[in-house]
Protein backbone atom coordinates (compact mmCIF):
# COMPACT_ATOMS: atom_id res chain seq x y z
CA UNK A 1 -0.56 69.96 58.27
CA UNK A 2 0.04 73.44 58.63
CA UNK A 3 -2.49 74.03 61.03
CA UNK A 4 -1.31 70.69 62.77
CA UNK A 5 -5.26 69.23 62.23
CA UNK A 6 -4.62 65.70 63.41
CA UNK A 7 -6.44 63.87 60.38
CA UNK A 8 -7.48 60.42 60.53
CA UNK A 9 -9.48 57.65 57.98
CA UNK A 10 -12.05 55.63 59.39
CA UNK A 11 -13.99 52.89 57.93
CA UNK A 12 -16.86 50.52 58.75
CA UNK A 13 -16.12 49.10 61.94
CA UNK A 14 -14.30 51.67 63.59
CA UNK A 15 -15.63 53.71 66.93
CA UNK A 16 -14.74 57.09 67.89
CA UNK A 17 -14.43 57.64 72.02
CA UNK A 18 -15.93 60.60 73.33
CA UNK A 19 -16.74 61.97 76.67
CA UNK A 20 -19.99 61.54 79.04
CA UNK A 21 -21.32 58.26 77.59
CA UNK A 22 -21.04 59.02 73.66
CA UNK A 23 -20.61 56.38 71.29
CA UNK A 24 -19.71 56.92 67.94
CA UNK A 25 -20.15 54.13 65.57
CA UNK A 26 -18.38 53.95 61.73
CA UNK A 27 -21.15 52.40 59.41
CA UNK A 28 -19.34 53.75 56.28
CA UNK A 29 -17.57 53.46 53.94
CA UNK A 30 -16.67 49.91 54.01
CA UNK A 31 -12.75 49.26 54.45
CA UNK A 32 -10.64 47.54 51.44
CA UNK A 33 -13.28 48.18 49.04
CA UNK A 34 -12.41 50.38 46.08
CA UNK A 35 -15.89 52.06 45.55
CA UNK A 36 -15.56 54.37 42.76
CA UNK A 37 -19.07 56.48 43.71
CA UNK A 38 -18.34 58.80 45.90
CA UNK A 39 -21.52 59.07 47.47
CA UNK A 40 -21.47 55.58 48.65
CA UNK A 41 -17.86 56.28 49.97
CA UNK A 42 -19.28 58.82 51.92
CA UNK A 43 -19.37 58.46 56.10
CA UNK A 44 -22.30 57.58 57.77
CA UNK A 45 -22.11 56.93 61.58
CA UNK A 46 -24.49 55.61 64.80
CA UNK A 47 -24.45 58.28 67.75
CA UNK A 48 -25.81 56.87 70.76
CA UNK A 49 -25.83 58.63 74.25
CA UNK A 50 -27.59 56.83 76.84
CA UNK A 51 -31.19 55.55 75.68
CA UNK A 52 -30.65 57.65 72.37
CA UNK A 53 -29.71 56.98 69.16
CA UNK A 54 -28.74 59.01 65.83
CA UNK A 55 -28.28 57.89 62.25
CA UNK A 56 -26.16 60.38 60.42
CA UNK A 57 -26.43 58.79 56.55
CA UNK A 58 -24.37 61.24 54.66
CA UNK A 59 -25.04 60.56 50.53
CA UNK A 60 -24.95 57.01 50.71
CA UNK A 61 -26.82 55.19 48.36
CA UNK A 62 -27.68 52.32 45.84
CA UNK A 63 -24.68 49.64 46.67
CA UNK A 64 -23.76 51.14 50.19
CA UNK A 65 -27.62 51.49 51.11
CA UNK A 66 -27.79 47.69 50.21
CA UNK A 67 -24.36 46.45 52.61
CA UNK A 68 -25.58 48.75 55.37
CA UNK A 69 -29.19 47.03 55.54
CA UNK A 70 -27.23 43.65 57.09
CA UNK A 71 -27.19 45.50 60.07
CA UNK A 72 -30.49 45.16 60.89
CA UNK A 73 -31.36 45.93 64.17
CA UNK A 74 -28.46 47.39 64.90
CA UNK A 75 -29.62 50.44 62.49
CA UNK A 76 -32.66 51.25 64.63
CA UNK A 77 -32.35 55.36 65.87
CA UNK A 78 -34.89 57.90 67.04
CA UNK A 79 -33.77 60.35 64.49
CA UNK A 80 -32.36 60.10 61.14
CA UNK A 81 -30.31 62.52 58.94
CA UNK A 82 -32.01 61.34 55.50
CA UNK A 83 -29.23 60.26 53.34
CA UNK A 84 -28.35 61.64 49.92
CA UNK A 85 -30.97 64.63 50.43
CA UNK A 86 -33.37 62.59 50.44
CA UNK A 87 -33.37 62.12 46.74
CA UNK A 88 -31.43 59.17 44.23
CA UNK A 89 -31.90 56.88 46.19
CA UNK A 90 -32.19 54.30 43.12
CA UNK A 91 -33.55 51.13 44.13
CA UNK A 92 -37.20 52.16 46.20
CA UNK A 93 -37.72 48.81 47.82
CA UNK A 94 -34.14 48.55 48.86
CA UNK A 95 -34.48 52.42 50.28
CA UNK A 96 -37.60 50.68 52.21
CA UNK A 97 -35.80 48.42 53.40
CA UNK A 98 -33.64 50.79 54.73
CA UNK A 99 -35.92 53.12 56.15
CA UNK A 100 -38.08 49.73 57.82
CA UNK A 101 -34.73 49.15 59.53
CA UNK A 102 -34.04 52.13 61.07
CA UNK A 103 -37.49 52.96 62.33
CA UNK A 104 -37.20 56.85 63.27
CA UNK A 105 -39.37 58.71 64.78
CA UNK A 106 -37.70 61.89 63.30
CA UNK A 107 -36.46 62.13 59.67
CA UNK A 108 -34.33 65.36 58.84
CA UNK A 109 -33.76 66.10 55.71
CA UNK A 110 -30.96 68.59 54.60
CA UNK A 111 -31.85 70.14 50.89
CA UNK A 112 -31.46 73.41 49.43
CA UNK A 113 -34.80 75.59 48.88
CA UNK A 114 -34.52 75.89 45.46
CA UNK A 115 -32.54 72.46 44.28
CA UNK A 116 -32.24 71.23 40.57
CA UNK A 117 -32.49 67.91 41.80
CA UNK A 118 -36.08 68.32 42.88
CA UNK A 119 -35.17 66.63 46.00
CA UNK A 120 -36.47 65.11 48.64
CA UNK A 121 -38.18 62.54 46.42
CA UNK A 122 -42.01 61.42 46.44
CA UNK A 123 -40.54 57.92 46.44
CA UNK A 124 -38.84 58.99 49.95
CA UNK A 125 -41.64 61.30 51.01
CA UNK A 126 -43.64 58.29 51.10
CA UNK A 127 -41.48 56.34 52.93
CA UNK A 128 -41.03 58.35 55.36
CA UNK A 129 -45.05 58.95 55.34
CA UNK A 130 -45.27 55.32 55.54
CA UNK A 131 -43.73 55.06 58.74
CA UNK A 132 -45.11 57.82 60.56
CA UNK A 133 -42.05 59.68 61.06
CA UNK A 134 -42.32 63.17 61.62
CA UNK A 135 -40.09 64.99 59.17
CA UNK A 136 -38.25 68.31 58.79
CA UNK A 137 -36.11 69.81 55.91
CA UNK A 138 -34.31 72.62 55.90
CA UNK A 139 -35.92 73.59 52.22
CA UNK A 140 -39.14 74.65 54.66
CA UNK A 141 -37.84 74.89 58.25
CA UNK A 142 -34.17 76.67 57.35
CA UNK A 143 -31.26 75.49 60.48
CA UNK A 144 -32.75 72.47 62.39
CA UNK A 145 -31.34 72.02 66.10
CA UNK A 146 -31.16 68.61 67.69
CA UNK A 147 -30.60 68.63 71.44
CA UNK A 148 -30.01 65.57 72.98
CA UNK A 149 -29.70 65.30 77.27
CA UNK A 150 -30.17 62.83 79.82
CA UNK A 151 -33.67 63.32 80.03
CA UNK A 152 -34.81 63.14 76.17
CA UNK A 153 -34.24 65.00 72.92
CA UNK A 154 -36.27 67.45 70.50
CA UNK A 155 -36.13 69.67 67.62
CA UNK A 156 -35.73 73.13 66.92
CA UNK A 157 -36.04 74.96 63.95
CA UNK A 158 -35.26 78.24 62.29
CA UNK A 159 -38.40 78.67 60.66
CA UNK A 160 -41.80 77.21 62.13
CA UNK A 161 -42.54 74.19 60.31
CA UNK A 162 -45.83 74.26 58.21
CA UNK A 163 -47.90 70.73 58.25
């Protein structure tokens, strides 16, 4: 309030308008649910400008993971910010599932170098493996750039990314 930030809650179902031909989609957190995990309260949202599309997962997981699958084709992007770091992910066939869904051909993955959590998974390694998405984390490849114009997207990182 004080610095008169206009502040708005948005739920499944919702759109944000943008400029130049950017949709914003609301995926999460469902609306009129009392979720008591905060990581499955947390937002995830579709991007899509022109023939492109983002996922931006946030932490969701286990319960969320499971409601957000009924979108189905809807869910398919060219890149995909991992959710959750890439780690809890709980149910492995459900997180499949998921992954099957959204089909990227780029996975990012944003986790500290040195985490406690051990994260990104195998389990979600693999899964991503399994799909023949090319991956990047910032644990190996520090800041990771997406640029997105009319004629395509890519990747840039920080640090060179090691195969």
């Amino acid at each position: 309030r004080q610095n008169k930030i206009h502040h708005v809650i948005v739920g499944e179902g919702d759109t944000i308008e943008t400029v130049s031909d950017v949709k914003i989609f609301i995926l999460n957190p469902a609306k009129f649910e009392n979720i008591p995990d905060s990581n499955d309260n947390s937002i995830m949202l579709k991007l899509v400008y022109k023939n492109f599309s983002c996922l931006l997962c946030g932490d969701v997981i286990g319960k969320a993971i499971a409601r957000i699958v009924t979108y189905g084709n809807f869910l398919k992007s060219d890149v995909m910010k991992v959710p959750h770091h890439g780690g809890g992910l709980e149910n492995s066939v459900a997180a499949k599932i998921f992954f099957e869904s959204i089909s990227p051909k780029i996975c990012i993955i944003s986790v500290g170098w040195q985490n406690r959590y051990g994260a990104p998974s195998q389990k979600t390694t693999d899964i991503i493996t399994s799909l023949k998405s090319t991956s990047y984390d910032t644990k190996s490849c520090g800041a990771i750039k997406l640029f997105v114009d009319p004629m395509g997207y890519g990747i840039n990182t920080h640090i060179e990314r090691k195969n």
